[in-house]
N, C-alpha and C. Protein backbone atom coordinates (compact mmCIF):
# COMPACT_ATOMS: atom_id res chain seq x y z
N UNK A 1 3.25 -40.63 16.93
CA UNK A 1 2.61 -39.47 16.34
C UNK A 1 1.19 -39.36 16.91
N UNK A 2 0.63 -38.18 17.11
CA UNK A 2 0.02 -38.14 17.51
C UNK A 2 -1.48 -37.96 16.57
N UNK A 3 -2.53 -38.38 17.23
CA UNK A 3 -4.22 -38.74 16.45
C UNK A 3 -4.17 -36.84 15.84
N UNK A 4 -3.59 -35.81 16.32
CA UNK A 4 -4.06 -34.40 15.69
C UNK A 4 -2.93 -33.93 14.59
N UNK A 5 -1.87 -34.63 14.35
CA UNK A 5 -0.94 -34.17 13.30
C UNK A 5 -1.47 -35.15 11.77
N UNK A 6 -1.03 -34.51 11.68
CA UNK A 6 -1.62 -34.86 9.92
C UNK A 6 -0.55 -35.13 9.31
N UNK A 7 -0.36 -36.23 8.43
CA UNK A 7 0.45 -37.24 8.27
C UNK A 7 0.91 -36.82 6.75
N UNK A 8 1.67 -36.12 6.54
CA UNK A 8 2.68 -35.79 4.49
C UNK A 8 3.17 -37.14 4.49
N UNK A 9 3.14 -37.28 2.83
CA UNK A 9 3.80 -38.05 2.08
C UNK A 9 4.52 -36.96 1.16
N UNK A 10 5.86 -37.30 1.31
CA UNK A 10 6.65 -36.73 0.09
C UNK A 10 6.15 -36.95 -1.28
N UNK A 11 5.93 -36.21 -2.19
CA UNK A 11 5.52 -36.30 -3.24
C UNK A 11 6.52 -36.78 -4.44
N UNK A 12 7.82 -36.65 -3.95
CA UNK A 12 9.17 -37.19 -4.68
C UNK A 12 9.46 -38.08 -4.40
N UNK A 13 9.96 -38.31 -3.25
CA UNK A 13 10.22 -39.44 -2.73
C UNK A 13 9.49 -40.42 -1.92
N UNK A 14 8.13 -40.18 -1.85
CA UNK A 14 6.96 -41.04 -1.21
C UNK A 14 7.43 -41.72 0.13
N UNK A 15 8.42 -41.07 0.44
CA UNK A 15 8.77 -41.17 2.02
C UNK A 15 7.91 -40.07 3.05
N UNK A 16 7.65 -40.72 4.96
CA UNK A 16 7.06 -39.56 5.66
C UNK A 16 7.74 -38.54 5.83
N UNK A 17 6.92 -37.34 5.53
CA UNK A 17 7.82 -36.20 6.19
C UNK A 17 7.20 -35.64 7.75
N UNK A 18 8.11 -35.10 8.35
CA UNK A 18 8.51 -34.45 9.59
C UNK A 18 8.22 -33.44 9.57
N UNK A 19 8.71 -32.52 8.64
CA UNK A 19 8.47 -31.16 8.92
C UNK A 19 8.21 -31.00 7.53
N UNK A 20 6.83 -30.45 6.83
CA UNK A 20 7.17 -30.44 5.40
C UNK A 20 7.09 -28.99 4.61
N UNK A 21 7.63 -29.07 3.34
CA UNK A 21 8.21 -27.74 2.92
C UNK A 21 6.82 -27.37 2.06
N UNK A 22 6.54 -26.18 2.42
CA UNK A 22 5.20 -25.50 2.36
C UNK A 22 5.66 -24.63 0.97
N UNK A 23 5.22 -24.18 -0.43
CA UNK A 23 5.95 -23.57 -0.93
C UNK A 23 4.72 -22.50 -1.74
N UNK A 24 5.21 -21.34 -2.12
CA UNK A 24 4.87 -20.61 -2.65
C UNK A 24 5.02 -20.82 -3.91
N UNK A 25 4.52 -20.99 -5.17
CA UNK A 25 4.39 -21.48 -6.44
C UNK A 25 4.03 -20.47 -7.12
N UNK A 26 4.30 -20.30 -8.36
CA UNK A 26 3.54 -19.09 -9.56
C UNK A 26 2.47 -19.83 -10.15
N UNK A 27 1.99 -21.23 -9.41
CA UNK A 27 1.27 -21.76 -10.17
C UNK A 27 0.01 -22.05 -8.66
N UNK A 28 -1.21 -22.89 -8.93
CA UNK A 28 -1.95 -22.98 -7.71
C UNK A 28 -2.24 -24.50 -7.33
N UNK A 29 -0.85 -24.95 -7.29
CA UNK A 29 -0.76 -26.85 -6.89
C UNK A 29 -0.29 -26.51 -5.34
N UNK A 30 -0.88 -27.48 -4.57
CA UNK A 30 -0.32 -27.24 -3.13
C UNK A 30 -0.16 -28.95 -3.26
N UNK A 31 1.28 -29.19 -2.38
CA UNK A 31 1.57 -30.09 -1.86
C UNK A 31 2.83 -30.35 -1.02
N UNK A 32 3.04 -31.46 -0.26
CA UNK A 32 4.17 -31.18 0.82
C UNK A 32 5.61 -32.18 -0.09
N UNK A 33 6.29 -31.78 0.58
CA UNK A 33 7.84 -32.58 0.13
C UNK A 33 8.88 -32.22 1.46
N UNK A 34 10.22 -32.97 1.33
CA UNK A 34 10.92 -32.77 2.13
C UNK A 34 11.87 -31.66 1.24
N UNK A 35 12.35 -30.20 2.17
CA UNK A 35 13.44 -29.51 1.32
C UNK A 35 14.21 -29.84 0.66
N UNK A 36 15.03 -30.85 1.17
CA UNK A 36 16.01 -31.83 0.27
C UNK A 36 15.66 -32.53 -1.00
N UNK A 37 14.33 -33.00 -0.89
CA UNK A 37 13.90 -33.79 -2.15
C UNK A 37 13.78 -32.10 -3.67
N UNK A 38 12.63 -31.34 -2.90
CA UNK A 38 12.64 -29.79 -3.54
C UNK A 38 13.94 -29.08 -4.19
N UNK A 39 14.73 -29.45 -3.52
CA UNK A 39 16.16 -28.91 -3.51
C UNK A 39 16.96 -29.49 -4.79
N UNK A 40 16.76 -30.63 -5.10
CA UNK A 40 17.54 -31.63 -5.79
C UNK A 40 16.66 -31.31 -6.94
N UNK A 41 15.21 -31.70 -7.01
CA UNK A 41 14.35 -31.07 -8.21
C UNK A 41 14.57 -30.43 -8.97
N UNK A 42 14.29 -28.96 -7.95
CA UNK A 42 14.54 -27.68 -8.48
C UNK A 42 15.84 -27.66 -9.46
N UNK A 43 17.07 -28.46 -8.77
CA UNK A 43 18.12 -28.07 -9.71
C UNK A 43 18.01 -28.81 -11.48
N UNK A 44 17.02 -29.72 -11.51
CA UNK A 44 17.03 -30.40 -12.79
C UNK A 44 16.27 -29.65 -13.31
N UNK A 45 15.32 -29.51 -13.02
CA UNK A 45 13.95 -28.81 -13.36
C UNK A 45 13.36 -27.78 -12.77
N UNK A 46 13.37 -26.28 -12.69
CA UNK A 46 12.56 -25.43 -12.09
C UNK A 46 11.42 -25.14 -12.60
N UNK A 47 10.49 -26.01 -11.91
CA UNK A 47 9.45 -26.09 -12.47
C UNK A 47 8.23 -26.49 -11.49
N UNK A 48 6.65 -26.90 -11.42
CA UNK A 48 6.21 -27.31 -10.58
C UNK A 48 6.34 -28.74 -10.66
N UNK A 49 5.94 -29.31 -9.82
CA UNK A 49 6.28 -30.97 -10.09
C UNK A 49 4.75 -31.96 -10.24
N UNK A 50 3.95 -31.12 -10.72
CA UNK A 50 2.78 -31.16 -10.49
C UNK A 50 1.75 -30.61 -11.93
N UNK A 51 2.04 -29.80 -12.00
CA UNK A 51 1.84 -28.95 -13.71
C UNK A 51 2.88 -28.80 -14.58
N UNK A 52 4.37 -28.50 -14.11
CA UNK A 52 5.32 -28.33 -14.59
C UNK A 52 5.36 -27.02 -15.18
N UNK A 53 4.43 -25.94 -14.51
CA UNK A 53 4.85 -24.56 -15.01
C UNK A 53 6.35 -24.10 -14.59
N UNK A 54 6.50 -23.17 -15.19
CA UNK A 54 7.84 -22.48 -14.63
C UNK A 54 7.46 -21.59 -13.69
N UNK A 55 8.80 -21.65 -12.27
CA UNK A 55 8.32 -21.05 -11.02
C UNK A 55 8.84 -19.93 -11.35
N UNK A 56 9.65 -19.32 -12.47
CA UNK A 56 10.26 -18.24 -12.30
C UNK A 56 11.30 -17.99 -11.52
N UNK A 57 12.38 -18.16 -11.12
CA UNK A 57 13.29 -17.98 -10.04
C UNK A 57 13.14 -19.02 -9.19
N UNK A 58 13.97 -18.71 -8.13
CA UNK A 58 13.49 -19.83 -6.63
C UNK A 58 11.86 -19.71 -5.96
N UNK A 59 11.25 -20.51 -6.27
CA UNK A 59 10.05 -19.95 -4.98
C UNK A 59 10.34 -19.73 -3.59
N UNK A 60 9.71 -18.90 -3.09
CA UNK A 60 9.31 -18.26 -1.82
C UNK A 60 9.29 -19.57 -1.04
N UNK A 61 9.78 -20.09 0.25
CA UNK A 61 9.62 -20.68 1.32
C UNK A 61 8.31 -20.43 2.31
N UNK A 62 7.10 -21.49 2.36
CA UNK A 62 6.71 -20.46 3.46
C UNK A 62 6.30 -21.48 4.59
N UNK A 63 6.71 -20.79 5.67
CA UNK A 63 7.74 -21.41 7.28
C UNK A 63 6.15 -22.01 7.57
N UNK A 64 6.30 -22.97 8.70
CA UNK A 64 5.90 -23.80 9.06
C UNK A 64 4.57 -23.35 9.82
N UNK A 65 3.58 -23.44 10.47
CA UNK A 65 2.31 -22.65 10.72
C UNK A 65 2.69 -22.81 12.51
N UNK A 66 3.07 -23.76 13.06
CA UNK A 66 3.13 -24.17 13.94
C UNK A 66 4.40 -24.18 14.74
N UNK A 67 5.44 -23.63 13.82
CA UNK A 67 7.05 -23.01 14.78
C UNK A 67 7.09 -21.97 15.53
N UNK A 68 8.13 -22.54 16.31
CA UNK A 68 8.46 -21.20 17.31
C UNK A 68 8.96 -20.57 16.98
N UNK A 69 8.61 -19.08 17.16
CA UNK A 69 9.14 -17.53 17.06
C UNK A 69 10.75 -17.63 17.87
N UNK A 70 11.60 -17.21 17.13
CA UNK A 70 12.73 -16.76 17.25
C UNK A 70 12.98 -15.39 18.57
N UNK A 71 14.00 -15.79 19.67
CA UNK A 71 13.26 -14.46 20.45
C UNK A 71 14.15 -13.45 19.85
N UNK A 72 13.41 -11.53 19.97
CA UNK A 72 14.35 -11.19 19.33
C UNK A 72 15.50 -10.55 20.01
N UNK A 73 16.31 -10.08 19.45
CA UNK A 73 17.76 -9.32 19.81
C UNK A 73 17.61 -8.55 20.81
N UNK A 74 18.50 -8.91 21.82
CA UNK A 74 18.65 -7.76 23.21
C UNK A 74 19.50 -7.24 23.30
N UNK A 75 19.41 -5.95 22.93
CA UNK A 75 20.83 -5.04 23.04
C UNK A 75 20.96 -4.53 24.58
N UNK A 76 22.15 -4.40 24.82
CA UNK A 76 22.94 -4.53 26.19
C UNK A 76 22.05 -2.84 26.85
N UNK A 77 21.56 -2.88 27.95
CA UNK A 77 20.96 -1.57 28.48
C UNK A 77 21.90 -1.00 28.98
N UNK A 78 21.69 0.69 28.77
CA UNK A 78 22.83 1.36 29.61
C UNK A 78 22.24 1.87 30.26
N UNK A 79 22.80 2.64 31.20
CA UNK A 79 22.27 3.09 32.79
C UNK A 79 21.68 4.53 32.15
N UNK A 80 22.34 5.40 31.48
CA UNK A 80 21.22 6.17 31.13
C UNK A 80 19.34 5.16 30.56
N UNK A 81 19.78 4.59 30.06
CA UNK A 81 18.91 3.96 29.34
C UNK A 81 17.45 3.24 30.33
N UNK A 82 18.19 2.87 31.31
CA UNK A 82 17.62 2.36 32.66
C UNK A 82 16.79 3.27 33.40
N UNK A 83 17.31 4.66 33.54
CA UNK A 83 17.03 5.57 34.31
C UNK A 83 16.01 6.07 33.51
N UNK A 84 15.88 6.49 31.78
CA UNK A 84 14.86 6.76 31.26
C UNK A 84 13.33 6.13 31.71
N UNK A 85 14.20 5.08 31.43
CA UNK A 85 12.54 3.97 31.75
C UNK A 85 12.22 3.90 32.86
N UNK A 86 12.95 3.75 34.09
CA UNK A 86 12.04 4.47 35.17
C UNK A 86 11.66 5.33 35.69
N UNK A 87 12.03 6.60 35.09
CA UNK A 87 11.06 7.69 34.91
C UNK A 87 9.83 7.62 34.30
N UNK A 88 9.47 6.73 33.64
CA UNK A 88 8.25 6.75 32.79
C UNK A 88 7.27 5.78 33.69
N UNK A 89 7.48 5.37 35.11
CA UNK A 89 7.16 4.59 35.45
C UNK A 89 6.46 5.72 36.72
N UNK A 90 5.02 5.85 36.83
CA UNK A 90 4.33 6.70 37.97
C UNK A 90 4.46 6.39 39.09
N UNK A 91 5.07 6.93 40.43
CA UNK A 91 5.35 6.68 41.76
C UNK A 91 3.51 6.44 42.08
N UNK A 92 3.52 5.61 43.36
CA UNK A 92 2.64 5.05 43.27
C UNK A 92 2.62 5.27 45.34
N UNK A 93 2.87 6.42 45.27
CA UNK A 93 2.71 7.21 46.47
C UNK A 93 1.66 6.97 47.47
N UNK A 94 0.59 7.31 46.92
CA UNK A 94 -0.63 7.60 46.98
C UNK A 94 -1.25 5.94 47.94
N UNK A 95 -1.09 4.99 47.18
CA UNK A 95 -1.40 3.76 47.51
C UNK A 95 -0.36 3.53 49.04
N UNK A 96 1.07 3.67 48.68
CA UNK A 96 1.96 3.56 50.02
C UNK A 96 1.48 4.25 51.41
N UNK A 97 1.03 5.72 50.76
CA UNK A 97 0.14 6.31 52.69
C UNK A 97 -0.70 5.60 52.62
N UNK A 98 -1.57 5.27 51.76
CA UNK A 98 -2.76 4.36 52.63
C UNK A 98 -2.52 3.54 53.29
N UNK A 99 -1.78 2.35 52.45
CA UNK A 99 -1.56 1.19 53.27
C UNK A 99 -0.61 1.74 54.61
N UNK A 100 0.54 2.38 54.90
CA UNK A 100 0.64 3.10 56.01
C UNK A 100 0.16 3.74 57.13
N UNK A 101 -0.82 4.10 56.75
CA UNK A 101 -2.20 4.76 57.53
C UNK A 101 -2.88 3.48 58.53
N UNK A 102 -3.25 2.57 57.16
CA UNK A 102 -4.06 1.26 57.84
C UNK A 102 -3.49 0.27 58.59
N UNK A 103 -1.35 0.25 58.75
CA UNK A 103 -1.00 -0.27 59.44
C UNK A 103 -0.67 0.59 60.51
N UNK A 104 -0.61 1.55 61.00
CA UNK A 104 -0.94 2.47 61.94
C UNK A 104 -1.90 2.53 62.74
N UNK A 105 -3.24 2.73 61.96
CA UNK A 105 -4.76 2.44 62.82
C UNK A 105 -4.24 1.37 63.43
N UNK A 106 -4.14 0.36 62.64
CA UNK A 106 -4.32 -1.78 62.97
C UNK A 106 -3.56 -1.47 64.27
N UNK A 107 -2.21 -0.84 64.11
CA UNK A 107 -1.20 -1.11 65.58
C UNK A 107 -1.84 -0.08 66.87
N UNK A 108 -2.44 1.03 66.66
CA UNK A 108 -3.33 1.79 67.78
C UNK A 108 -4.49 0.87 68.14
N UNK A 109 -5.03 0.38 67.00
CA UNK A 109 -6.56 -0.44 67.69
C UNK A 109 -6.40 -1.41 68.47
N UNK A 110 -4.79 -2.36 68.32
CA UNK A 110 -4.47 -3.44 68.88
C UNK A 110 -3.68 -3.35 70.24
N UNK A 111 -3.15 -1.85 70.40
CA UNK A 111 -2.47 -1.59 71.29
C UNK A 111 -3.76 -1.58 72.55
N UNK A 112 -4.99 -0.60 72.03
CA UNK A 112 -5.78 -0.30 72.65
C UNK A 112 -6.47 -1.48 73.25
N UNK A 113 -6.72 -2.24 72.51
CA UNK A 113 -7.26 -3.78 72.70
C UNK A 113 -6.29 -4.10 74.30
N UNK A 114 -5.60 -4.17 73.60
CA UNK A 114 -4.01 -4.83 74.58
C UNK A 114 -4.26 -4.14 75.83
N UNK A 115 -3.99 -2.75 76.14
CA UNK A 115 -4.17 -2.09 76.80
C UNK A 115 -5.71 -2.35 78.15
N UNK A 116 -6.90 -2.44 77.42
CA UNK A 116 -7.79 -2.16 78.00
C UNK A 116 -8.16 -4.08 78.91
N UNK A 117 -7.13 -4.78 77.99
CA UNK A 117 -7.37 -6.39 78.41
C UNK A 117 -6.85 -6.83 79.41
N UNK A 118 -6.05 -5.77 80.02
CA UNK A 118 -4.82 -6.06 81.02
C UNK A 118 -5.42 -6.26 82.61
């Protein structure tokens, strides 16, 4: 483990946790547990484990600060769909004669070079 992670103790089971369950409460106790330990709780007692208010229902889960984003859904592109989007995309014309132009000069100036070296 590393010196920047910060080290939970289950509060149920006073074992380390790994990943710990962050929870939304009707009450204002913060502390970590493993889901499983929460899980088993909850079913004896819905309650805090800490004040012992009532949570009202299940509490809210709230996800980990430091997980990875889920990527999202890619729906299959269709060729109309394709063709939209590169229409929206500006021809870039303008830039192509130039650089055309300047490999044109480059091959006359070098010809000329060539030419006059002979």
């Amino acid at each position: 483990m590393s010196k920047l992670q910060k080290k939970y103790i289950c509060l149920i089971c006073h074992d380390n946790v790994k990943i710990p369950c962050f929870l939304n409460l009707s009450c204002d106790c913060v502390y970590e547990c493993h889901f499983k330990c929460f899980n088993e709780w909850y079913k004896i007692k819905p309650e805090c484990i800490i004040c012992h208010k009532s949570t009202y229902g299940r509490p809210n889960w709230r996800k980990f600060k430091n997980r990875r984003r889920k990527t999202p859904y890619r729906r299959h592109l269709t060729t109309n769909e394709i063709e939209r989007r590169l229409a929206l995309i500006p021809d870039d014309n303008e830039n192509e004669r130039k650089t055309l132009k300047f490999i044109i000069i480059f091959f006359i100036f070098v010809w000329i070079i060539y030419n006059y070296l002979k």
